[in-house]
N, C-alpha and C. Protein backbone atom coordinates (compact mmCIF):
# COMPACT_ATOMS: atom_id res chain seq x y z
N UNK A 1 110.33 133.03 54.87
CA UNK A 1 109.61 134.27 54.86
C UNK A 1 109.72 134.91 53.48
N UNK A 2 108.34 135.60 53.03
CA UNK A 2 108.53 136.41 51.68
C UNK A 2 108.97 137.39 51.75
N UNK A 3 109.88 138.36 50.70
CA UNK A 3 109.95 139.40 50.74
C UNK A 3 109.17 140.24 50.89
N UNK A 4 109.33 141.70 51.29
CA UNK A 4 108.02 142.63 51.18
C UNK A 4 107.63 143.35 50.09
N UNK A 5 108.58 143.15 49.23
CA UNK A 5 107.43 143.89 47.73
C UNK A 5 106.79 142.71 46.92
N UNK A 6 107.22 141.43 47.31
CA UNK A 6 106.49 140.07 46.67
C UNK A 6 105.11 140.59 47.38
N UNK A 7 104.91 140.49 48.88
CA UNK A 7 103.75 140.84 49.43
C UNK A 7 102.78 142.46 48.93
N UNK A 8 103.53 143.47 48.95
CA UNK A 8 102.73 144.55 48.52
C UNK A 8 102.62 144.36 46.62
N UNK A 9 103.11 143.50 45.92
CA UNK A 9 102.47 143.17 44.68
C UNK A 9 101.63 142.41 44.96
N UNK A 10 101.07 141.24 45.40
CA UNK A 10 100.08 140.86 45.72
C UNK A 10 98.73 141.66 46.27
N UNK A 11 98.95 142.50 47.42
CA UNK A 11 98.26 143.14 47.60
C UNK A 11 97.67 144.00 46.00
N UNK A 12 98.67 144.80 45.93
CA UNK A 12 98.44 145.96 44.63
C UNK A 12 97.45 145.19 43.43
N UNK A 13 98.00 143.66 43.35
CA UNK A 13 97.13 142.77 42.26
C UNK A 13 95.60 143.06 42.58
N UNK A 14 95.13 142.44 44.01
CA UNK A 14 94.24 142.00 44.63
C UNK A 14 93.28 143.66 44.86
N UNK A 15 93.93 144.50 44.50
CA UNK A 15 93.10 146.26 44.91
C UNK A 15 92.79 146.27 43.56
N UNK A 16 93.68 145.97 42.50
CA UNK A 16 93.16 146.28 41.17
C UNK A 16 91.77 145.17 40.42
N UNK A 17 92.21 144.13 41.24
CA UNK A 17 91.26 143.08 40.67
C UNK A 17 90.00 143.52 40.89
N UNK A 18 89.66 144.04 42.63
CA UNK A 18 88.44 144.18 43.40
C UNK A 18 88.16 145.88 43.05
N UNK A 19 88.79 146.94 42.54
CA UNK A 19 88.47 147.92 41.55
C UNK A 19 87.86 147.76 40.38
N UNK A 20 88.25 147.01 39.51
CA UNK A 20 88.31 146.39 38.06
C UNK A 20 86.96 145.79 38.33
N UNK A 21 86.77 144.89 39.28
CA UNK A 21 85.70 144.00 38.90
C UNK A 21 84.03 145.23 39.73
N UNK A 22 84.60 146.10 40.82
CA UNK A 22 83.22 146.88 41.21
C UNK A 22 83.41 148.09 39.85
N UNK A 23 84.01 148.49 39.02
CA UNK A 23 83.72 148.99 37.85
C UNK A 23 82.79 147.83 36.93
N UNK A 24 83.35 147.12 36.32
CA UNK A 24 82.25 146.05 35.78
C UNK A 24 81.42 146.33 36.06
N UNK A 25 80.48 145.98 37.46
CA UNK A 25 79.44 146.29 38.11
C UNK A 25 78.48 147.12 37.89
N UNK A 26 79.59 148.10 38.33
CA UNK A 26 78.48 149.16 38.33
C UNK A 26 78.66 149.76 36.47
N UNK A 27 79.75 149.62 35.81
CA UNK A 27 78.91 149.93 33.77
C UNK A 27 77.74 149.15 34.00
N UNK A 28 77.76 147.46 34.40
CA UNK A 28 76.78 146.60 34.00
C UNK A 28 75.33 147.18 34.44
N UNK A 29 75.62 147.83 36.13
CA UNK A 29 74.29 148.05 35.97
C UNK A 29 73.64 149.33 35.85
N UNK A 30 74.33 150.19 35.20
CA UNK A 30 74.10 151.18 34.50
C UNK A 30 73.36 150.89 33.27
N UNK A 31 73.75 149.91 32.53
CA UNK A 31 73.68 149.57 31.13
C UNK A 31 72.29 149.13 31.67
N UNK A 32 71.57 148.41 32.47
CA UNK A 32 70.41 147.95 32.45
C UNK A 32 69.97 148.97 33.16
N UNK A 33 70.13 149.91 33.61
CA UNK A 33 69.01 151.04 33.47
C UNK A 33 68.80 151.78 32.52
N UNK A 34 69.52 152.02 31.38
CA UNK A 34 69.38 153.10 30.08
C UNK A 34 67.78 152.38 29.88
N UNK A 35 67.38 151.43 29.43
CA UNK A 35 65.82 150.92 29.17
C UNK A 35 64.95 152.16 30.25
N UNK A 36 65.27 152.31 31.42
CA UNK A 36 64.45 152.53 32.63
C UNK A 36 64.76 153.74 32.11
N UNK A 37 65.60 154.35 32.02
CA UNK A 37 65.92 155.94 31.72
C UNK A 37 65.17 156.76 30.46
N UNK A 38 65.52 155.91 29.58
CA UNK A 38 64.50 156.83 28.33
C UNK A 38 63.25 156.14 28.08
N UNK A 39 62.97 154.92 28.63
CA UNK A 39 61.79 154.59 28.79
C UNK A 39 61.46 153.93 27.13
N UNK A 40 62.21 153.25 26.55
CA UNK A 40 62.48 152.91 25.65
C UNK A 40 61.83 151.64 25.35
N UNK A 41 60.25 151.77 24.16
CA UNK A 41 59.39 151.12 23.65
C UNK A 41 59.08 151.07 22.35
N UNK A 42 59.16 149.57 21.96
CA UNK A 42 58.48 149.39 20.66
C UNK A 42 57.88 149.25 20.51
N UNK A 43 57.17 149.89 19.24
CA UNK A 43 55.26 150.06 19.10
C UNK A 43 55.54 149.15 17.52
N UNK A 44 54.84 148.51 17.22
CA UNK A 44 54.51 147.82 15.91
C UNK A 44 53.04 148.24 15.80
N UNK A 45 52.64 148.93 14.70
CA UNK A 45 51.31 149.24 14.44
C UNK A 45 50.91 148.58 12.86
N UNK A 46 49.74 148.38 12.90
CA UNK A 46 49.16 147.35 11.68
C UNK A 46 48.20 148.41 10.57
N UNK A 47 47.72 149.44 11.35
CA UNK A 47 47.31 151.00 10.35
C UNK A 47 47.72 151.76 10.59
N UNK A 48 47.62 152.97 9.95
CA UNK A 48 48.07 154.42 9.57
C UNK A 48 48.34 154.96 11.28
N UNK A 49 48.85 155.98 11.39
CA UNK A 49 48.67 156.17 12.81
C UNK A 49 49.36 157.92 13.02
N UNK A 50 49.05 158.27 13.60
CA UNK A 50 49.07 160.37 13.41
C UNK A 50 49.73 160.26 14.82
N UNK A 51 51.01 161.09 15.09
CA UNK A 51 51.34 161.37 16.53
C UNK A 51 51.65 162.86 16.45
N UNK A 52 51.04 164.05 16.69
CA UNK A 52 50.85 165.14 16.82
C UNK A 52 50.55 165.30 14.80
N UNK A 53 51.82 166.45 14.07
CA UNK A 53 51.70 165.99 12.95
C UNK A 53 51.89 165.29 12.26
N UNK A 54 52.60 164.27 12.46
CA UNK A 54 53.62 163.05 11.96
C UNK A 54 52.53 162.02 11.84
N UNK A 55 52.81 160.96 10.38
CA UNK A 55 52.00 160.18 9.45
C UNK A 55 52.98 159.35 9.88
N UNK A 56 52.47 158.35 10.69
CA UNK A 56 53.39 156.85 10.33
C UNK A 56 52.75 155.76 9.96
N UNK A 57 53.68 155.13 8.52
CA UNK A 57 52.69 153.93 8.10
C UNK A 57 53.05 152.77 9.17
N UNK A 58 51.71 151.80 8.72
CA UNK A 58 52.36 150.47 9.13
C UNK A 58 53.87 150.35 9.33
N UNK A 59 53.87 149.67 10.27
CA UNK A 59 55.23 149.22 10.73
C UNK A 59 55.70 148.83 11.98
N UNK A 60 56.96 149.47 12.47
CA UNK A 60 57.42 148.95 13.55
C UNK A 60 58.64 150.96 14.25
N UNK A 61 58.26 151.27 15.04
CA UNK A 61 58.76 152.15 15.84
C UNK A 61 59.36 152.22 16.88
N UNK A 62 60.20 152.97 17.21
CA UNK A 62 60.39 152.60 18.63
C UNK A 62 60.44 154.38 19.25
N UNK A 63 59.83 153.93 20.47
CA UNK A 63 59.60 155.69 21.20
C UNK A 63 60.56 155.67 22.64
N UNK A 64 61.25 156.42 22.43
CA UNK A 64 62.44 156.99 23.38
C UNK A 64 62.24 158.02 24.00
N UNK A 65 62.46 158.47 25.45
CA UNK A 65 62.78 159.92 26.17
C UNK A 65 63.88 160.41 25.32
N UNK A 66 64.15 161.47 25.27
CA UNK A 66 65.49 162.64 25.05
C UNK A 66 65.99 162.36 26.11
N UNK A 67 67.23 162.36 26.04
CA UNK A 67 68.15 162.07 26.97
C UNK A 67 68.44 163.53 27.71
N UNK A 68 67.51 163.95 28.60
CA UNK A 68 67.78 165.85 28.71
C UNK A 68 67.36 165.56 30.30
N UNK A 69 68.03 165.87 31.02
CA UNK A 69 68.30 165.92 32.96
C UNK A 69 67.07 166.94 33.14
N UNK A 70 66.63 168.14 31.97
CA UNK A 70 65.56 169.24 32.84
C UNK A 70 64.23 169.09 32.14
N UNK A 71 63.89 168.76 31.21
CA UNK A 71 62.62 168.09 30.80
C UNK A 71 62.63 166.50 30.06
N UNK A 72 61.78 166.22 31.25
CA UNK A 72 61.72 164.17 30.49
C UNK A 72 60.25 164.23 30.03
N UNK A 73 59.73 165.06 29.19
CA UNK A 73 58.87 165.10 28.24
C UNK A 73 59.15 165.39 26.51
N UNK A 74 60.07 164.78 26.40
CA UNK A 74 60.86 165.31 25.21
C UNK A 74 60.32 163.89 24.49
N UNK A 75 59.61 163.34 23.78
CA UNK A 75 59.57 161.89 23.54
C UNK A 75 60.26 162.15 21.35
N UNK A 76 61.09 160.95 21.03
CA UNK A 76 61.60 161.03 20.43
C UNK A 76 60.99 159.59 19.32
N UNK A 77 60.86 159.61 18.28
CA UNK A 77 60.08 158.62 17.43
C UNK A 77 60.93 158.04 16.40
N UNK A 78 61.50 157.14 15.98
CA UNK A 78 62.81 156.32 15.49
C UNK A 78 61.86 155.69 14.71
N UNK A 79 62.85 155.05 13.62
CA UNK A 79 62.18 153.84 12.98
C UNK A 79 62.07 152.80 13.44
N UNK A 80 62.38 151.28 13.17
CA UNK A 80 62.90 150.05 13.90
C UNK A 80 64.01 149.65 14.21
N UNK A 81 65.10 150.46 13.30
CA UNK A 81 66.64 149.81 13.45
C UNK A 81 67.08 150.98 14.41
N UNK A 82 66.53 152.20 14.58
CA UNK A 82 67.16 153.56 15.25
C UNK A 82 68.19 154.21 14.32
N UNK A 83 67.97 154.14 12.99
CA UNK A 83 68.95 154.72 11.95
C UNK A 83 68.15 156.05 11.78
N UNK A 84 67.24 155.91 11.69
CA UNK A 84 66.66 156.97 11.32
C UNK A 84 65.54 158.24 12.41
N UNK A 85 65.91 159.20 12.70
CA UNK A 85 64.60 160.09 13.94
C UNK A 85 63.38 160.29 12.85
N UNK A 86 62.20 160.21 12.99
CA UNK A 86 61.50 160.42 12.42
C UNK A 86 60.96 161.54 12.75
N UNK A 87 60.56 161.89 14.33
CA UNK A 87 60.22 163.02 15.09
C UNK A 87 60.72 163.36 16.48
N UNK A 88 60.67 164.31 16.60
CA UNK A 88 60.97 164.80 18.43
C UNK A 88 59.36 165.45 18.77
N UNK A 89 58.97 165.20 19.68
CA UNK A 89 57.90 166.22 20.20
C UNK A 89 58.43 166.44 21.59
N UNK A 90 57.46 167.38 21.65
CA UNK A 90 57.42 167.91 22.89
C UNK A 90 55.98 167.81 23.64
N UNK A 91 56.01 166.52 24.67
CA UNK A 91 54.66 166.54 25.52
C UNK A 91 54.42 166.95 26.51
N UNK A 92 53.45 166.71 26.72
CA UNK A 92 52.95 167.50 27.96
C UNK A 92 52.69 165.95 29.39
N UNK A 93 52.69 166.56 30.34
CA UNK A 93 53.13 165.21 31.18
C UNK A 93 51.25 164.93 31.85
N UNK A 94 50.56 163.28 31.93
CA UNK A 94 49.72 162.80 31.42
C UNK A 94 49.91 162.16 32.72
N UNK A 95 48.93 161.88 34.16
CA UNK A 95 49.04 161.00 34.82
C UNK A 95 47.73 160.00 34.84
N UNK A 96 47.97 158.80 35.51
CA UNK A 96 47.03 157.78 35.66
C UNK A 96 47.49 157.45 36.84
N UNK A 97 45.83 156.50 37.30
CA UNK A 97 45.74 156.01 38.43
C UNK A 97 46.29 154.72 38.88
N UNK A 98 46.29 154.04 38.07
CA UNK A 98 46.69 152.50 38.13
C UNK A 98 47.85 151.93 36.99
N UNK A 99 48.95 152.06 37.49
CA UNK A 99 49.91 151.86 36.41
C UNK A 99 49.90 150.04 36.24
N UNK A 100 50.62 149.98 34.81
CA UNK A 100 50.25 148.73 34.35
C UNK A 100 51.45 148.36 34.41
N UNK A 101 51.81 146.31 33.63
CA UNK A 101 52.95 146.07 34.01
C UNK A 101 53.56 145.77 32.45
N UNK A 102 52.64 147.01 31.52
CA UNK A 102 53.14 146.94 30.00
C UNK A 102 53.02 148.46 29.43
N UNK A 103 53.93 148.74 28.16
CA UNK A 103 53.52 149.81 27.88
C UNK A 103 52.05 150.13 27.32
N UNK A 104 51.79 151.28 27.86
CA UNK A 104 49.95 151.26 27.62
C UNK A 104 50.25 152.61 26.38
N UNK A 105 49.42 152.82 25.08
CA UNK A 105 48.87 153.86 24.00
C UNK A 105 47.42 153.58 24.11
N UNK A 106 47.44 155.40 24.69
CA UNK A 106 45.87 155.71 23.95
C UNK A 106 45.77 156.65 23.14
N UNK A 107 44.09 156.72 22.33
CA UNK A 107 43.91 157.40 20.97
C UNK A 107 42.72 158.08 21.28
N UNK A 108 43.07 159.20 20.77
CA UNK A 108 42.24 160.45 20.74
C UNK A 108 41.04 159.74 20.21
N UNK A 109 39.81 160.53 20.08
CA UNK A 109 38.28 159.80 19.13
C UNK A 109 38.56 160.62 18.36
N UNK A 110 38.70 159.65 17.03
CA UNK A 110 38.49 160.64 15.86
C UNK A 110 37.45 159.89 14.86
N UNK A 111 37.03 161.00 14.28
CA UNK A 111 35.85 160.54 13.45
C UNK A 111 36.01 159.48 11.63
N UNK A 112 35.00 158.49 11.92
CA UNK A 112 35.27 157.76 10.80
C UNK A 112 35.76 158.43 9.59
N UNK A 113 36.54 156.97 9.21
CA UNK A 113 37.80 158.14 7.98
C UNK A 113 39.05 158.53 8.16
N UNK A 114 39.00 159.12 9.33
CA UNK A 114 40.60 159.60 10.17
C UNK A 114 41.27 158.75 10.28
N UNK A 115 42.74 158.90 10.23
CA UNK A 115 43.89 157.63 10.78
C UNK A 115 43.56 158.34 12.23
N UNK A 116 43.81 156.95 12.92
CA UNK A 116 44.00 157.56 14.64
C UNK A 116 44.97 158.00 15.31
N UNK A 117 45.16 158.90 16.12
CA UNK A 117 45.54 159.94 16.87
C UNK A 117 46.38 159.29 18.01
N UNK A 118 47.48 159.35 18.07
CA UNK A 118 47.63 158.99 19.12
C UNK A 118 47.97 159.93 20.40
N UNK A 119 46.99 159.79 21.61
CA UNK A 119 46.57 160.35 23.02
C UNK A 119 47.90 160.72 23.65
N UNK A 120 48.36 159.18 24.15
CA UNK A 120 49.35 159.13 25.80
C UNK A 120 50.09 157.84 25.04
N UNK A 121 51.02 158.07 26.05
CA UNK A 121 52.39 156.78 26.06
C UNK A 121 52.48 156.95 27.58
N UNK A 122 52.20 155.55 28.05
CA UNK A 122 52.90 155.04 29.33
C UNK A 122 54.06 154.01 29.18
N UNK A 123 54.94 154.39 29.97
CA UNK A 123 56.19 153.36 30.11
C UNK A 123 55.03 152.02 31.51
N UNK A 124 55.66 150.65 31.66
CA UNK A 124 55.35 150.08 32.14
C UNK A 124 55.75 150.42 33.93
N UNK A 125 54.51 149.97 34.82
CA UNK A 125 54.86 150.67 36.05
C UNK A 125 54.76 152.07 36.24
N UNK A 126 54.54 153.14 35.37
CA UNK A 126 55.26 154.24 35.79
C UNK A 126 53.20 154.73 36.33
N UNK A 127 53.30 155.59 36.79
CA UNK A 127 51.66 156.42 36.84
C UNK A 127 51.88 157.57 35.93
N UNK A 128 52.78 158.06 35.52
CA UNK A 128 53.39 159.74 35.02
C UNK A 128 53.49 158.52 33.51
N UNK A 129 52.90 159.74 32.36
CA UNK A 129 53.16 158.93 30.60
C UNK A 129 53.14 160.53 30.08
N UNK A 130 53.34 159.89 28.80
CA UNK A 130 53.43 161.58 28.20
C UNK A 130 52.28 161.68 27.45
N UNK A 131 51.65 162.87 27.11
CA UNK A 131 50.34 163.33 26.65
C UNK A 131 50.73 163.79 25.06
N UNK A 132 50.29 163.52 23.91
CA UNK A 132 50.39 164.34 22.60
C UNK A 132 49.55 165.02 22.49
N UNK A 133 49.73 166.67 22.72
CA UNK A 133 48.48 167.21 22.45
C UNK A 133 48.12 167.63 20.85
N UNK A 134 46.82 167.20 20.69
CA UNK A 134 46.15 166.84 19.29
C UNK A 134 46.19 168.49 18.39
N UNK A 135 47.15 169.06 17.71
CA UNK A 135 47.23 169.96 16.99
C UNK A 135 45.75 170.87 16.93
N UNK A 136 46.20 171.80 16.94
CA UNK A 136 44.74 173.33 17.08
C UNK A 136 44.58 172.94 15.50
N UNK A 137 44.89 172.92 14.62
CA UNK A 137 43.94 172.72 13.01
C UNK A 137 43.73 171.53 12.93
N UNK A 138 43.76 170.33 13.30
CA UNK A 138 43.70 169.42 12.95
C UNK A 138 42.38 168.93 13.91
N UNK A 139 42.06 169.26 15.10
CA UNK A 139 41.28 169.14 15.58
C UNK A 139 39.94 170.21 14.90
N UNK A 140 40.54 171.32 14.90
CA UNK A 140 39.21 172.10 13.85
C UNK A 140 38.74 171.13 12.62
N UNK A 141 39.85 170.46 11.76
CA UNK A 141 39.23 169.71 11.08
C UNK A 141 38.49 168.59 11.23
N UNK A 142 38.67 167.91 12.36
CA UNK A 142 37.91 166.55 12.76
C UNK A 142 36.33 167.44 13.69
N UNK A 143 36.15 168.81 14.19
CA UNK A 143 35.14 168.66 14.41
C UNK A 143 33.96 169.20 13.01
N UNK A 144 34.53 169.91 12.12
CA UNK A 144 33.95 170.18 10.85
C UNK A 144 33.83 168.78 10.37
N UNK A 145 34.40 167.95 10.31
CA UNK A 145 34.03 166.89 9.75
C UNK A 145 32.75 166.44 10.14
N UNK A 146 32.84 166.24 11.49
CA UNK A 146 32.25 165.98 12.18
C UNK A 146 30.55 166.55 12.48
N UNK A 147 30.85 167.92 12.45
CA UNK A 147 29.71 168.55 12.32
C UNK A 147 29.00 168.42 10.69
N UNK A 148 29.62 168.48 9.38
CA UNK A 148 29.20 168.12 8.88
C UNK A 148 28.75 166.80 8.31
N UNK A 149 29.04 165.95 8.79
CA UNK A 149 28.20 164.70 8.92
C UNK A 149 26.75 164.46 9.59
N UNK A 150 27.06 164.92 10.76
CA UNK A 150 25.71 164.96 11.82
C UNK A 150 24.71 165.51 11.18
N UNK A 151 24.99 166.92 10.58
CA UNK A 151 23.87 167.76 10.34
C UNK A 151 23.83 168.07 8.91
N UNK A 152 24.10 167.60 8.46
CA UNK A 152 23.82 167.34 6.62
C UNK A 152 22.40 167.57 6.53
N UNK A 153 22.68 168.58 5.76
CA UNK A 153 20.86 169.01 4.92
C UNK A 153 20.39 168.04 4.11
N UNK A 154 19.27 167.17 4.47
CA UNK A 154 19.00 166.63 3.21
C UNK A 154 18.14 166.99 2.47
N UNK A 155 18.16 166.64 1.00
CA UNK A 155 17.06 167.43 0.08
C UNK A 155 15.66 167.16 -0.09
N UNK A 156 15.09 168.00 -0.57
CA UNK A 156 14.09 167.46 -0.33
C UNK A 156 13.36 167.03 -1.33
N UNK A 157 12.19 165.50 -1.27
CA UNK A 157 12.22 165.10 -2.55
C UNK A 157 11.68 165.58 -3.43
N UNK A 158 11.73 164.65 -4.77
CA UNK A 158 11.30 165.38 -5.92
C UNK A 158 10.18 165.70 -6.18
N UNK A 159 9.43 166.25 -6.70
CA UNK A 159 8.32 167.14 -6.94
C UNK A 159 7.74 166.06 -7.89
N UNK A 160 6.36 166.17 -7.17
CA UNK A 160 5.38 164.64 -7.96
C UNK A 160 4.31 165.85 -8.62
N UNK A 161 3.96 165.08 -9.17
CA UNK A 161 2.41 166.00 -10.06
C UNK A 161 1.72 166.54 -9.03
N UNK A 162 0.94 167.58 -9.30
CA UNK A 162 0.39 168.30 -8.28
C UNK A 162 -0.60 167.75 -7.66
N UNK A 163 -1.53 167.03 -6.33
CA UNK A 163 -2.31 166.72 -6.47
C UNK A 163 -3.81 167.63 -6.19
N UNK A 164 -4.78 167.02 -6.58
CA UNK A 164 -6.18 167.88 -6.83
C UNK A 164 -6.65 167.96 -5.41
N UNK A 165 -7.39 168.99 -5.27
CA UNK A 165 -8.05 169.61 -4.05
C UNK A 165 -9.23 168.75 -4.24
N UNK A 166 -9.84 168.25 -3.13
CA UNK A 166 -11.23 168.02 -3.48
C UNK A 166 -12.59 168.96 -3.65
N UNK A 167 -13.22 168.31 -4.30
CA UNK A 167 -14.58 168.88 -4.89
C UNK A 167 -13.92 170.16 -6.08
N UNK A 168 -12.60 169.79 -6.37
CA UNK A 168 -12.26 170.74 -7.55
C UNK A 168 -12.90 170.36 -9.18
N UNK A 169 -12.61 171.28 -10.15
CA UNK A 169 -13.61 171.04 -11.38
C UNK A 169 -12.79 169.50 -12.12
């Protein structure tokens, strides 16, 4: 027969092992929801590209939630390595009907000339994306543009020799 603290060390081993290992667990699957949580996407863009006021060249981005429990419209704009924030905005929340099984960007219409605008960010699956709403001057400027293109005065042409009336002298 064993002693009884040989047996309650065994036990005590066997509580710490099966503690130890449902911690593992559950960090591990914590750690694979942070993606699901800030909704965390890389955009690689090949032209110029405007997200509220912010100019980003070519490159490679990555767009994150704010990590904030009372608004998950906080979207946050990084470079590629995440060394650097480039922007925080603040959106406005953007739904759709048919969620996809990739991240979806759309772009405002802006008029030839303009870098494009970017609309919405959907995370993949979700119906709820976030909305950038397109700045009050900046939109005044794309419809002046705009209007002056359409309706451009043109001149009128040049003045030819006068011509003669008939039956004149």
């Amino acid at each position: 027969m064993k002693p009884k603290s040989y047996i309650l060390t065994k036990s005590r081993i066997a509580s710490f092992a099966v503690t130890g290992f449902a911690i593992a667990i559950s960090l591990t699957a914590f750690r694979a929801q942070a993606d699901e949580w800030n909704k965390k996407t890389i955009l690689t863009i090949d032209q110029p590209m405007q997200v509220m006021d912010t100019y980003l060249e070519p490159g490679k981005y990555v767009f994150k939630l704010l990590d904030s429990q009372s608004d998950r419209h906080i979207v946050q704009i990084f470079n590629a390595d995440q060394t650097h924030l480039i922007t925080t905005i603040l959106a406005i929340p953007d739904y759709r009907v048919q969620p996809t099984g990739r991240s979806q960007f759309q772009f405002w219409e802006t008029p030839a000339g303009f870098v494009g605008a970017l609309k919405a960010w959907y995370y993949p699956g979700d119906n709820f994306g976030q909305e950038f709403p397109y700045p009050e001057h900046l939109r005044r400027v794309a419809i002046a543009q705009t209007h002056t293109e359409t309706n451009a005065v043109t001149p009128p042409p040049p003045a030819s020799e006068p011509q003669q009336q008939p039956g004149g002298c």
